[in-house]
Protein backbone atom coordinates (compact mmCIF):
# COMPACT_ATOMS: atom_id res chain seq x y z
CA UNK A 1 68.48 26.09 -247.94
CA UNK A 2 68.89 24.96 -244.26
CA UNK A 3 69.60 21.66 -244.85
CA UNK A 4 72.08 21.90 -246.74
CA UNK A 5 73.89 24.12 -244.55
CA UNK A 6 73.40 21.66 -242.36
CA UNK A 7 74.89 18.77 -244.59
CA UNK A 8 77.70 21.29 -245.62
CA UNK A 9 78.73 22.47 -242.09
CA UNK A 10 78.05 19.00 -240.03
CA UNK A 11 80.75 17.09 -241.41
CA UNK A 12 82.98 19.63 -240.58
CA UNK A 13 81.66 20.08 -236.89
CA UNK A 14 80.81 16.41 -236.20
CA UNK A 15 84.29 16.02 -236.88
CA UNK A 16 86.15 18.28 -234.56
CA UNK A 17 83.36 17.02 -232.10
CA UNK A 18 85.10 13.46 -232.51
CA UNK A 19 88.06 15.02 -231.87
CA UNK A 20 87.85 16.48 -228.92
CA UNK A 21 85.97 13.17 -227.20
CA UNK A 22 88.92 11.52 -228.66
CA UNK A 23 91.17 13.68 -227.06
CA UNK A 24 89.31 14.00 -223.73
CA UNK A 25 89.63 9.95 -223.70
CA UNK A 26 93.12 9.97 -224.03
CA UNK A 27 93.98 12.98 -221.16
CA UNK A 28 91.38 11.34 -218.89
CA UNK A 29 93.40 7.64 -219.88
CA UNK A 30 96.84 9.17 -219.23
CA UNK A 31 95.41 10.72 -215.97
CA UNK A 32 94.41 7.07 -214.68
CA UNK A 33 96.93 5.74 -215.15
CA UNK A 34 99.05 8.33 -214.14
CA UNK A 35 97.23 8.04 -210.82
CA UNK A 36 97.65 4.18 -210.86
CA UNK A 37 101.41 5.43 -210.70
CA UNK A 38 101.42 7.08 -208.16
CA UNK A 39 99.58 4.69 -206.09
CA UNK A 40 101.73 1.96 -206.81
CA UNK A 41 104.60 4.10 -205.81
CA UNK A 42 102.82 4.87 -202.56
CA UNK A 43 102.10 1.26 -202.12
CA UNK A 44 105.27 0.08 -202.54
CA UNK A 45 106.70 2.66 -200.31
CA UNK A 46 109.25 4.16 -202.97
CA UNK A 47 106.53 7.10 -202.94
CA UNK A 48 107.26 10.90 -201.51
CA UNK A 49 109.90 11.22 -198.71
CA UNK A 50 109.64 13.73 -196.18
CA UNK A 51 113.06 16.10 -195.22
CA UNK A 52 113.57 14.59 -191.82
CA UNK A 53 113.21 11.28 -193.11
CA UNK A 54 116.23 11.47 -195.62
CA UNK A 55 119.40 10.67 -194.06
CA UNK A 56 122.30 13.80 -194.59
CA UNK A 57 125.60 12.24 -195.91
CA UNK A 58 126.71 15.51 -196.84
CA UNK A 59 129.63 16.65 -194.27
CA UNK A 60 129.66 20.13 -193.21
CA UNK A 61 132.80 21.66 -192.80
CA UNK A 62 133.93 24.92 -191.48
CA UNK A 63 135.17 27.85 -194.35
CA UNK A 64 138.42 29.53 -193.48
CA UNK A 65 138.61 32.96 -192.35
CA UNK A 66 138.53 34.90 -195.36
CA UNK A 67 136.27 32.50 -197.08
CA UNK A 68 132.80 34.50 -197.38
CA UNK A 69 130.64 31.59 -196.13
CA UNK A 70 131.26 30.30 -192.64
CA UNK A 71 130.26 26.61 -193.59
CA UNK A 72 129.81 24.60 -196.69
C-alpha cells in the first residue's frame, strides 16, 4: 500500500518541487541582473545623487502679506 501512495502522491509533489526551483531560478536571475543594473548605473556615474549635489533651479520668491506661506 505504501508504494503506491508514493507513486500516487510523488507526481504531484515532485511537481510543485520543480516549481518552486524554477521559480527560485528566475527571482535569483532577475536579482542579478537587477544588481548588474545598478552597477552599471554606478559605473557610469548616472547612479544615486546626493541633495547637495543637485543644482536648485527652482526660484524662491517672497508670498504677499496675506498669502499664508511666507515663501514659495
Amino acid at each position: 500500500m505504501a508504494p503506491m501512495l508514493q507513486t500516487f502522491g510523488g507526481g504531484l509533489l515532485e511537481s510543485v518541487a520543480q516549481l518552486a526551483g524554477i521559480l527560485g531560478a528566475l527571482v535569483l536571475g532577475l536579482f542579478i541582473v537587477a544588481m548588474a543594473a545598478y552597477a552599471y548605473k554606478q559605473l557610469r556615474g548616472d547612479g544615486v545623487r546626493w541633495p547637495d549635489e543637485e543644482t536648485d533651479d527652482d526660484e524662491v520668491v517672497r508670498g504677499d502679506s496675506d498669502d499664508e506661506w511666507d515663501y514659495y
